[in-house]
Structures are given as C-alpha cells and as structure tokens.
Protein backbone atom coordinates (compact mmCIF):
# COMPACT_ATOMS: atom_id res chain seq x y z
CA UNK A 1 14.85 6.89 15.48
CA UNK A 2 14.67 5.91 11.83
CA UNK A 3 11.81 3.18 11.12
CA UNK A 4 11.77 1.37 7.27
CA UNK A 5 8.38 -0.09 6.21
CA UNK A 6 7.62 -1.93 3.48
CA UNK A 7 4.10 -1.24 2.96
CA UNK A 8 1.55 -3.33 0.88
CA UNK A 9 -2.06 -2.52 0.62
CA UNK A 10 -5.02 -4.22 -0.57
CA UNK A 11 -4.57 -3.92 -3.82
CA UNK A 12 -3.76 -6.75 -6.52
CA UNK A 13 -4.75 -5.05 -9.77
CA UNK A 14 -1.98 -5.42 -12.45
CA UNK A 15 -1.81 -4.15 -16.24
CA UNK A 16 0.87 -7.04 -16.93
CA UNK A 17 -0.54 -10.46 -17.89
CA UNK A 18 2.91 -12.15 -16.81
CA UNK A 19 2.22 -15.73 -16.76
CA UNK A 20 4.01 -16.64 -13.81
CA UNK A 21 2.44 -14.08 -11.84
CA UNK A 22 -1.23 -15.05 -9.89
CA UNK A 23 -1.91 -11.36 -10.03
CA UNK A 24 -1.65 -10.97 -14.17
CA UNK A 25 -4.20 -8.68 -15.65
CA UNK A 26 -6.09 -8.99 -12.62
CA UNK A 27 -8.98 -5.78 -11.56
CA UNK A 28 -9.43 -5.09 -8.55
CA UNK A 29 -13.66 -3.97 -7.54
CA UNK A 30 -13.80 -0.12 -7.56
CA UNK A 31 -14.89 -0.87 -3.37
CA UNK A 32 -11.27 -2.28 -3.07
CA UNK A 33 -9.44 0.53 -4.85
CA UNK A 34 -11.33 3.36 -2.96
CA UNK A 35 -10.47 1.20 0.13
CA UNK A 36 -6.87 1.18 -0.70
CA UNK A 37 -6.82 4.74 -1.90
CA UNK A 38 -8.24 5.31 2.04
CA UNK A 39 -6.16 3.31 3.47
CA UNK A 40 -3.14 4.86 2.05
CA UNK A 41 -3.93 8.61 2.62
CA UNK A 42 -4.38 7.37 6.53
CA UNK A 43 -0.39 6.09 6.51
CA UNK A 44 0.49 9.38 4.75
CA UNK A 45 -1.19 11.33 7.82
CA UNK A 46 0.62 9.04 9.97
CA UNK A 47 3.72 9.76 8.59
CA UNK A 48 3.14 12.98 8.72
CA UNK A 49 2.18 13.08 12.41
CA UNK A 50 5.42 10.87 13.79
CA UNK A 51 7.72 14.12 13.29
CA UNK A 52 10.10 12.30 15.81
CA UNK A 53 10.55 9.44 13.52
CA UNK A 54 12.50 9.62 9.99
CA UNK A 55 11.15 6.87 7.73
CA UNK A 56 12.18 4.75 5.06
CA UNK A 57 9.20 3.39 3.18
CA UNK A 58 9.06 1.24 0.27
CA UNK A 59 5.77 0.51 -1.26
CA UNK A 60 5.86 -3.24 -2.32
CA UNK A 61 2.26 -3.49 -4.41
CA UNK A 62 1.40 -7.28 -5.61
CA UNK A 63 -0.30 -5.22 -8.78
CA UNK A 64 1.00 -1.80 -10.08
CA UNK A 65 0.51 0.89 -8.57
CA UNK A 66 1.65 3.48 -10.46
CA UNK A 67 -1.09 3.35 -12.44
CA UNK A 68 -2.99 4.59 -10.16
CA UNK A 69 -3.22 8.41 -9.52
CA UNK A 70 -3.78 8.02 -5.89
CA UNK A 71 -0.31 6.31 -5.47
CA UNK A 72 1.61 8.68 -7.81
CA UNK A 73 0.23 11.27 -5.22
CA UNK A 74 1.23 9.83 -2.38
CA UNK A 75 4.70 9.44 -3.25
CA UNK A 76 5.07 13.27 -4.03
CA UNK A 77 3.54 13.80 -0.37
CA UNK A 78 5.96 11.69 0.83
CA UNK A 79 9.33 12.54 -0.60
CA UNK A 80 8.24 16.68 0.36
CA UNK A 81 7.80 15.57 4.66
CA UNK A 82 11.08 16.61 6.58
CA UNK A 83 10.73 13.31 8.30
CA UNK A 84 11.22 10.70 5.36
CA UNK A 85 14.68 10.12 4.14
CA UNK A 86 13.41 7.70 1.40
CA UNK A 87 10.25 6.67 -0.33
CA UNK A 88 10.49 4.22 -3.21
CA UNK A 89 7.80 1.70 -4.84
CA UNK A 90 8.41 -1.45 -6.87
CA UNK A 91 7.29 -0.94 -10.41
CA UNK A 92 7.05 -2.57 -13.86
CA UNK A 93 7.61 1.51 -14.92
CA UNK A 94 4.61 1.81 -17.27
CA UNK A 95 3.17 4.98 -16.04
CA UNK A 96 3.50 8.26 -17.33
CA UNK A 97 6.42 10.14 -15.48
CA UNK A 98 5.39 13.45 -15.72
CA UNK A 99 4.10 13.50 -12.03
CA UNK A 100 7.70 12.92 -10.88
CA UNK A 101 8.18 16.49 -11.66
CA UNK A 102 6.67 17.27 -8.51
CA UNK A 103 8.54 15.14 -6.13
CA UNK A 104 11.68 15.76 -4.10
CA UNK A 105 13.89 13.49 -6.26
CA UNK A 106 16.62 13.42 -4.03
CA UNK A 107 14.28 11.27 -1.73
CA UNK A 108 12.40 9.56 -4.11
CA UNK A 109 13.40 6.06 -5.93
CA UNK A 110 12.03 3.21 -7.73
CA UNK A 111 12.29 -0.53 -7.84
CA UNK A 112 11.43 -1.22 -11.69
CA UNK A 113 11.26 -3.90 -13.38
CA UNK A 114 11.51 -5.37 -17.29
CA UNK A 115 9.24 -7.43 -18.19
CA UNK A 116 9.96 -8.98 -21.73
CA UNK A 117 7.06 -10.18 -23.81
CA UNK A 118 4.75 -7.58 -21.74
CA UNK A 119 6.55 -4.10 -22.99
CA UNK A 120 9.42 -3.91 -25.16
CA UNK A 121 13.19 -3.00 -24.51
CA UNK A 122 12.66 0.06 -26.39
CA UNK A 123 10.16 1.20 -24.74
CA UNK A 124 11.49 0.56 -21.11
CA UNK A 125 14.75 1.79 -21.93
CA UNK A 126 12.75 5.47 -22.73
CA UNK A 127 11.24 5.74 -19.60
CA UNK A 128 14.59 5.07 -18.15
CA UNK A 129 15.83 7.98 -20.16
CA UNK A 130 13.07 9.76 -18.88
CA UNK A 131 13.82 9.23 -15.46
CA UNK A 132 17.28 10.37 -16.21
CA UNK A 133 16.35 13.35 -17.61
CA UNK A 134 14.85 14.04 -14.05
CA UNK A 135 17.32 13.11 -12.52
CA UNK A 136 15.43 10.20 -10.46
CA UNK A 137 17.31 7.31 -8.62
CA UNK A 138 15.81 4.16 -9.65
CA UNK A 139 17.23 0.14 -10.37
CA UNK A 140 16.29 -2.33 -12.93
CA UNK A 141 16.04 -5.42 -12.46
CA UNK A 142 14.75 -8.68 -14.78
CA UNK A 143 13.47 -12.21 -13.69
CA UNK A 144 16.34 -14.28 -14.47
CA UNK A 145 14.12 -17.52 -16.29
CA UNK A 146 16.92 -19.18 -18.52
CA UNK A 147 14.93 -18.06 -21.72
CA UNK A 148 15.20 -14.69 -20.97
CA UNK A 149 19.13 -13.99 -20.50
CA UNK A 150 19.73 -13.19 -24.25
CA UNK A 151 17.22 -10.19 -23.67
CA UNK A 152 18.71 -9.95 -20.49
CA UNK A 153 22.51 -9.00 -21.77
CA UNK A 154 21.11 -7.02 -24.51
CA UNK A 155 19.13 -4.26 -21.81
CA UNK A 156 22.69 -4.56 -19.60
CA UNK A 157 24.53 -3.15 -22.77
CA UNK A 158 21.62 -0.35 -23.50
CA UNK A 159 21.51 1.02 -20.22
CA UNK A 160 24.00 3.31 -18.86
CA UNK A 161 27.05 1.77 -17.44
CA UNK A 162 27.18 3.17 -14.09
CA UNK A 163 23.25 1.97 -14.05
CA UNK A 164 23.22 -1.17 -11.61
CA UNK A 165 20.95 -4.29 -13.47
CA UNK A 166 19.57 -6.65 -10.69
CA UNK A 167 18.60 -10.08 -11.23
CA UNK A 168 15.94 -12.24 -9.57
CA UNK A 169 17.48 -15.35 -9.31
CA UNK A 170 15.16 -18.43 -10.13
CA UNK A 171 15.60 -20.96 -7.03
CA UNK A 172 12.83 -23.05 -7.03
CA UNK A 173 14.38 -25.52 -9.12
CA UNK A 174 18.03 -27.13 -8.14
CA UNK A 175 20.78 -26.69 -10.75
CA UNK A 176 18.53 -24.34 -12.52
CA UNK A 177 21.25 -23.17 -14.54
CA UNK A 178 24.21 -24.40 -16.61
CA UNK A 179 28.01 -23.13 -15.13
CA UNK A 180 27.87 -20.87 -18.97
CA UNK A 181 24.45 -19.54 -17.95
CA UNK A 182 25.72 -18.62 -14.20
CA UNK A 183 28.60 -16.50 -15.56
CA UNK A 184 27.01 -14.73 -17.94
CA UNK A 185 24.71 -13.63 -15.03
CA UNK A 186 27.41 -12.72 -12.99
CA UNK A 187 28.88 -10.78 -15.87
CA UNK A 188 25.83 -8.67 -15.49
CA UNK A 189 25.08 -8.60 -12.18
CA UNK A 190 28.03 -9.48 -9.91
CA UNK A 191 26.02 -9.37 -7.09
CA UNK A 192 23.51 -12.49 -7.96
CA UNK A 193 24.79 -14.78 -6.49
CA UNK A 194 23.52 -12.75 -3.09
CA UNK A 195 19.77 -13.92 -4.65
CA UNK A 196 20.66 -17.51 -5.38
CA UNK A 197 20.10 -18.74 -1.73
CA UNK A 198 17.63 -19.58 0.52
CA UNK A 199 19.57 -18.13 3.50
CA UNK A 200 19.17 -20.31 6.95
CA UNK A 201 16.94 -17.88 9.08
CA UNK A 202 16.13 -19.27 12.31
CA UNK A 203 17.44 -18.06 15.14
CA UNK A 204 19.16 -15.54 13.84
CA UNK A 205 19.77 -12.01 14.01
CA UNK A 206 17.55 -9.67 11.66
CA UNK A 207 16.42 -5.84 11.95
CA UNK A 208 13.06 -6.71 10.87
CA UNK A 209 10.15 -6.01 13.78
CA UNK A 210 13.08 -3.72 15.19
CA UNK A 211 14.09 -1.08 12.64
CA UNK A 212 12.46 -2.56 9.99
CA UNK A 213 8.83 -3.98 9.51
CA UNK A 214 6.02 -4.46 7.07
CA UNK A 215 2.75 -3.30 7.19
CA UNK A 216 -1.15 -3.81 5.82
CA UNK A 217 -3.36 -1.45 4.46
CA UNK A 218 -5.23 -1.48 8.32
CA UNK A 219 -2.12 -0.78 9.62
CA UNK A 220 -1.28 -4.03 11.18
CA UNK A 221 2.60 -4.57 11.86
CA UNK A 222 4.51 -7.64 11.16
CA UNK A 223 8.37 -8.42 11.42
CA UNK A 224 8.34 -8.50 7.43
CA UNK A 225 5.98 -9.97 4.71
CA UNK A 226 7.09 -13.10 5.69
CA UNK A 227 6.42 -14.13 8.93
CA UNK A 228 2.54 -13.75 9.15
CA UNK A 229 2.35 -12.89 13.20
CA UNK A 230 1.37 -9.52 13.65
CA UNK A 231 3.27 -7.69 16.17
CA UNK A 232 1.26 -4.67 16.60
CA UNK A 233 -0.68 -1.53 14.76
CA UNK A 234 0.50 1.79 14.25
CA UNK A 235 -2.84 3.35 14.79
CA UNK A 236 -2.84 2.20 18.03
CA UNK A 237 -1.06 4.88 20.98
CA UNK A 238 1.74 2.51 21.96
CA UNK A 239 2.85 1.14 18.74
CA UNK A 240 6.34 1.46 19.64
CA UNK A 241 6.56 -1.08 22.48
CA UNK A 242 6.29 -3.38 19.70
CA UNK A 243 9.56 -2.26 18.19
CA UNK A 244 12.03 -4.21 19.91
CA UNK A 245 15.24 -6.91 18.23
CA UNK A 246 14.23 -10.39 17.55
CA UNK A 247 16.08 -13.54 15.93
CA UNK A 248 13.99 -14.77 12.59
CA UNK A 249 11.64 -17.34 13.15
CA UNK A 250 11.45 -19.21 9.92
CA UNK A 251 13.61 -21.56 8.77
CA UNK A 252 14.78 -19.67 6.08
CA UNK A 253 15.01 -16.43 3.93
CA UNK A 254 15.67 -16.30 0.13
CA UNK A 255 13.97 -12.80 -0.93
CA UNK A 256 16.05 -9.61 -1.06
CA UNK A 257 13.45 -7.93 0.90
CA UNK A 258 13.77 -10.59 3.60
CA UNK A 259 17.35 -11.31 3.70
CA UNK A 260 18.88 -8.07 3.03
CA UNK A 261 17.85 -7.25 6.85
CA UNK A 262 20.19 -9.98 7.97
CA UNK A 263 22.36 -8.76 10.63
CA UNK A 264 25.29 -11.74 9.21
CA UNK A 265 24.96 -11.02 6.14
CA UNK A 266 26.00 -7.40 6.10
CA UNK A 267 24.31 -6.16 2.95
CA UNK A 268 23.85 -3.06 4.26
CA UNK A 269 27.43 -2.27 3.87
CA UNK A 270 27.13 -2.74 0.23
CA UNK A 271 23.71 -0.99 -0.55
CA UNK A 272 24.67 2.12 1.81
CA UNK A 273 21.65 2.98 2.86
CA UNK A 274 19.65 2.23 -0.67
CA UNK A 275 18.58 -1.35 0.19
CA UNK A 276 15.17 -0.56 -0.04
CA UNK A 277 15.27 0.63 -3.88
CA UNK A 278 17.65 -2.27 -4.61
CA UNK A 279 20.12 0.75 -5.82
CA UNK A 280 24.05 -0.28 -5.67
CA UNK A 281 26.27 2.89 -6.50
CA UNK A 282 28.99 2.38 -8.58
C-alpha cells in the first residue's frame, strides 16, 4: 500500500515576521523544540519500521523548519529508506542548502515560498539556483495579496521557464480582484483559478483518512488538517483498521492540501504523482 501524510508537529517558531501570519517571528520554549525534535525522530523510526508500506510525507510546519538542524536531518533519513517514494516540506527557503547534498534528491522536494518585504527576490532567486545546481525538485509559490502581483510577474520572468510559479489565491474577500488583475494571474499561473474556490465538500468523495491523512507530533491520525476528529494513532498495533474511504464531512474545502484529495476534482491527473510538493511538470 502507499500511505501520504502530511505531518505537522508542535512547533510554531518562524524567522519571518509576515504580518498576516499569527506565527511571525514567533520562539518556540527550548522544552517545545526538544519535544518536537523527539517527536519527529519517533515518526522517522516508524517509517522506518512499516517496510510494507511506501510513504509519501510532506512536512507542513506552521513555523520553519528548516532552520532547524533536527528537520534538515530528518529529511536526509527519509529520502535514503527504500520505503518512501517522496518526502517534501513547505518552506520560506531561508536555510542553508548545503545539507541537501546528502539527500536522495530524486525523492526529495520542497514547497517554498517568496515572501516579499521579508527576503528579497535576489536573494530567493539564488537559493533557487542553488537548488538547481543540485538538481532538487522544488515549486514556488507567492501569496497572491493584490499589492504584491507587480513583484509577483517580475520573480515569474526570473525564474526558469519550465519552473512552475504557484499562487495562493486570496478568497476571503468576494471580488477580491479586478478582471485585469485575474488575467495577469492566470498569465502566470494558469492553474489559479484551481485555488480560487472554496470547493463544496460534504458528502463527497476524498482520499483523505484512506490513502491520505494528517498527523500530530503524538502521532494522532486525522482525515486531514481540517477536520479535527481523530481517527486513530500510528503508535498504536492496529492503526490500519482506521484506514478505510470516507465522504468529507465539512461543508467545504478551499486549501490545496485539502482539495487536491478530491476524488471529482481529479487533480491528481494533473500533478502526476507530485501533489504533495505542489510540483506541475511542464
């Protein structure tokens, strides 16, 4: 069987001071990091220990984790097991890179993301050479806020063509954006219109709590980091009973690490088999 998890520990610590975010230039106490630093080697052993099982895991951090030795470490471990076809992490890709050396880079990826006002384009756009240079799959992707789609078109024509530029839609608001400011979007990513939604859920068909689920730093198992009902633990000897299909219980679905797992929505078909990462091949 292949299992995906989107794994997200205890810690909240972030080097970024974005102000939208509730978890800007927060620090976590040194009891929580150690705790999360635990916590993670245990799901490395586990992974290690399900040989039946090939995983897809994407670390999904509400601070950066790169930052953080520990996590760099894990992520070598991870992309070296036989039994993980994939291991990727969201990231605002201000670590040094050097450690990527180690990994399996056809099985590692990463989710980054620019943040203007917190690094500049020049310097993001070198660790993206960097990561070329290695040879490491990886997508970028910007928060779409109206004021930011000048800088927005300006990284799209820096980075390499065939290099796929995601954008996080802002939704909250209706009519957000002007018709002009919805094209030029779609002139740079063609494909965000797929983040413009709030999908109707309920009832219907999703891999999550199946093939797919999301996990704590205590192992606790839920359908995805969205519905809060916890379905199980992996530490526990008959964690797979909990594994089973199930129609979405929420009334609706408008992240891509929700919705992409919608059975109607095919998605899959266009990510083939790099919807974790966010990667489209082109």
């Amino acid at each position: 069987m292949t299992l995906s998890i989107l794994y997200r520990g205890p810690l909240s610590s972030c080097n970024y001071s974005c102000n939208y975010c509730p978890f800007a230039k927060r620090k976590d106490s040194r009891e929580t990091l150690e705790r999360d630093a635990a916590q993670l080697a245990r799901f490395v052993t586990f992974v290690q220990e399900q040989a039946d099982i090939q995983f897809k895991i994407l670390f999904t951090p509400w601070g950066e984790a790169l930052i953080r030795k520990y996590y760099q470490e894990a992520m070598v471990t991870l992309s070296l097991l036989p039994n993980v076809e994939r291991v990727a992490i969201q990231t605002n890709l201000s670590c040094k890179l050097g450690w990527l050396k180690k990994a399996d880079k056809t099985k590692l990826a990463l989710w980054t993301t620019y943040h203007p006002g917190e690094t500049s384009r020049t310097a993001f756009l070198e660790q993206c050479r960097q990561l070329d240079a290695m040879e490491v799959s990886y997508s970028v992707g910007v928060v779409g806020f109206k004021e930011a789609i000048t800088e927005i078109e300006h990284l799209r024509a820096a980075l390499p063509p065939e290099r796929y530029l995601w954008i996080n839609a802002q939704k909250k608001l209706a009519n957000y954006y002007t018709a002009e400011e919805t094209a030029t979007l779609l002139s740079i990513d063609p494909y965000v219109v797929n983040n413009m939604i709030h999908y109707d859920s309920y009832g219907k068909a999703c891999k999550t709590g199946h093939t797919v689920i999301s996990l704590d730093g205590d192992g606790n198992m839920f359908r995805c980091h969205f519905i809060k009902e916890k379905i199980g633990n992996i530490y526990e000897q008959h964690f797979r009973e909990a594994l089973f299909p199930r129609t979405c219980t929420n009334a609706t679905c408008g992240c891509h690490i929700g919705y992409v797992h919608m059975d109607d929505l095919k998605l899959y078909a266009l990510y083939q088999g790099r919807e974790l990462e966010r990667i489209i091949l082109k």
